[in-house]
Protein backbone atom coordinates (compact mmCIF):
# COMPACT_ATOMS: atom_id res chain seq x y z
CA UNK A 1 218.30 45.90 -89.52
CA UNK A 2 220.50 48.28 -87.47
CA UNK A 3 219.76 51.70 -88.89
CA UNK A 4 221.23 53.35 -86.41
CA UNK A 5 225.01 52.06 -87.01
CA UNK A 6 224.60 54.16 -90.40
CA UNK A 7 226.25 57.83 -90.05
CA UNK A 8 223.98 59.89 -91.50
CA UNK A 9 220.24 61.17 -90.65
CA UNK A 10 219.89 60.50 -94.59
CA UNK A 11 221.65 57.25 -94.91
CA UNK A 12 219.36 55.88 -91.91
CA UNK A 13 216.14 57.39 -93.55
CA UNK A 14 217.11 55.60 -97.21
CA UNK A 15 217.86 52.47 -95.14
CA UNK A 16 214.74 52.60 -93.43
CA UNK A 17 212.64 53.40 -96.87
CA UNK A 18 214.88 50.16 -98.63
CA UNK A 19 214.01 47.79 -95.52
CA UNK A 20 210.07 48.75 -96.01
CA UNK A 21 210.11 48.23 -99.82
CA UNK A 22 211.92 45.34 -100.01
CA UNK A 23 210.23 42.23 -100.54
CA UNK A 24 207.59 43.20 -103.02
CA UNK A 25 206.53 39.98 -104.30
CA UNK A 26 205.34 38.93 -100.73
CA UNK A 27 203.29 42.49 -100.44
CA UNK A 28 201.50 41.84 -103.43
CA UNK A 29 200.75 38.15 -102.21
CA UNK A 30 200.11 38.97 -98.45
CA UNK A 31 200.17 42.67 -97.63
CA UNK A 32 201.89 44.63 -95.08
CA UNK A 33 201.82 42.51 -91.84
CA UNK A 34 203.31 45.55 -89.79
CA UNK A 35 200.49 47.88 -91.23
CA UNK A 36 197.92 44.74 -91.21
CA UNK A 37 198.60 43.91 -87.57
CA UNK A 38 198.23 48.12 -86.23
CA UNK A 39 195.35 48.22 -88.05
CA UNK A 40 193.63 45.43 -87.16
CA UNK A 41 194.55 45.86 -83.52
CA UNK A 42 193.40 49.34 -83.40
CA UNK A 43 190.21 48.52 -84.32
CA UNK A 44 189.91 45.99 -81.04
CA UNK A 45 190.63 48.29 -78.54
CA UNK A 46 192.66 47.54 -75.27
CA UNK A 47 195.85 46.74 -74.33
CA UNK A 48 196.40 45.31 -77.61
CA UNK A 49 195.73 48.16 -79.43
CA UNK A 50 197.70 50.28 -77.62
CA UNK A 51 200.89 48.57 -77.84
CA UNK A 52 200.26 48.54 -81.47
CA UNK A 53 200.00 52.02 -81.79
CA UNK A 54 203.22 52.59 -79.63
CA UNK A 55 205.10 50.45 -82.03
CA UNK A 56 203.61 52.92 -84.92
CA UNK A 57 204.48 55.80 -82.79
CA UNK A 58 207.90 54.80 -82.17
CA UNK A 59 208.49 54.40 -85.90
CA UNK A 60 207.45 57.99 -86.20
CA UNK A 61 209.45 59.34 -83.61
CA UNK A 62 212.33 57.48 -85.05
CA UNK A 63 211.59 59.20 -87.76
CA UNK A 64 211.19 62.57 -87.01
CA UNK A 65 214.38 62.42 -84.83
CA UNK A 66 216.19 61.40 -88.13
CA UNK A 67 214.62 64.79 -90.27
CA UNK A 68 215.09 67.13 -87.10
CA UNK A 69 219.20 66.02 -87.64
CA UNK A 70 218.45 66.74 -91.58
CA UNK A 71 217.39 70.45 -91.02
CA UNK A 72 215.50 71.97 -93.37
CA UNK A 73 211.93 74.73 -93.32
CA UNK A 74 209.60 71.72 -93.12
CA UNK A 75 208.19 70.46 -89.43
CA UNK A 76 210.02 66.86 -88.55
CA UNK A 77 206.39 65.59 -87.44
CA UNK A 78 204.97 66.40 -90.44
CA UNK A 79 208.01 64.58 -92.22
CA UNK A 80 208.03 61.77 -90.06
CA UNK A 81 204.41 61.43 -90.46
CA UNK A 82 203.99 61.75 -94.68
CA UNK A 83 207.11 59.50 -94.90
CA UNK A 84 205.37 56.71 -92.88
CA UNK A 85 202.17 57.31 -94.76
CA UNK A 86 203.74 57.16 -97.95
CA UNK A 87 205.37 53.97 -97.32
CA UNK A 88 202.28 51.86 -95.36
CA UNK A 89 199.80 53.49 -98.32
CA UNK A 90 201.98 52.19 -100.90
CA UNK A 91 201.68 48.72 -99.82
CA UNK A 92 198.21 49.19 -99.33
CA UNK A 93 198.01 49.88 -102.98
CA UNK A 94 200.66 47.50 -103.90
CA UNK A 95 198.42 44.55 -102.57
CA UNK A 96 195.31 46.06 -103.72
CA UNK A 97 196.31 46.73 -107.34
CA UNK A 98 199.01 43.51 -107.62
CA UNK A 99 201.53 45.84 -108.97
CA UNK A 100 204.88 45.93 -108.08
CA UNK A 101 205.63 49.38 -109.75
CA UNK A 102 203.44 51.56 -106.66
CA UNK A 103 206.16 50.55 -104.40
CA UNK A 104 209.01 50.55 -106.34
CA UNK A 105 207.74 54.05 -107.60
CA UNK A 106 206.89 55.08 -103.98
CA UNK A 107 210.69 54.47 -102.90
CA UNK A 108 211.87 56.43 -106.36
CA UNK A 109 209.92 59.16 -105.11
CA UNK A 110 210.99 59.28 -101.66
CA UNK A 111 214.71 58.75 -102.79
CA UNK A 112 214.62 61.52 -104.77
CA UNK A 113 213.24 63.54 -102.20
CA UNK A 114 215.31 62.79 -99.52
């Protein structure tokens, strides 16, 4: 998806937050093979690990450019990084649990927040 053809900080963060949460019924089945791959990765060590955790750190960057545009008291970083969280934990506990209703809650809650 191109996020970045959307006009607003906000729009891009909802479209971002949609794009993870879509496609429940395959977390609950198979996980999070974004989260699954850093993860696993990062526990190797090397080259391989460190491209992984680029790709994570570009996804927080990305996102922390998007809530520095938004404004607001609270540190981007810290935005970036408890948005990210939120969504990878979420399909941690989506898979874990089999319910459907931690991610689709998750992506009420960040919605609403936004």
């Amino acid at each position: 998806a191109e996020f970045n053809t959307l006009p607003s900080a906000k729009e891009r963060l909802l479209a971002v937050v949609q794009h993870a949460t879509d496609g429940v019924g395959e977390i609950i089945k198979f996980g999070n093979p974004f989260g699954t791959m850093c993860q696993e990765l990062g526990k190797k060590g090397g080259d391989l690990a460190k491209a992984a955790a680029e790709i994570m750190e570009d996804l927080l960057s990305w996102c922390e450019e998007q809530f520095k545009l938004l404004g607001g008291e609270q540190d981007p970083r810290k935005r970036a990084i408890n948005l990210v969280s939120c969504l990878q934990g979420s399909k941690l506990l989506t898979l874990t649990l089999k319910k459907d209703s931690v991610l689709t809650d998750a992506k009420e809650y960040i919605f609403e927040t936004l």
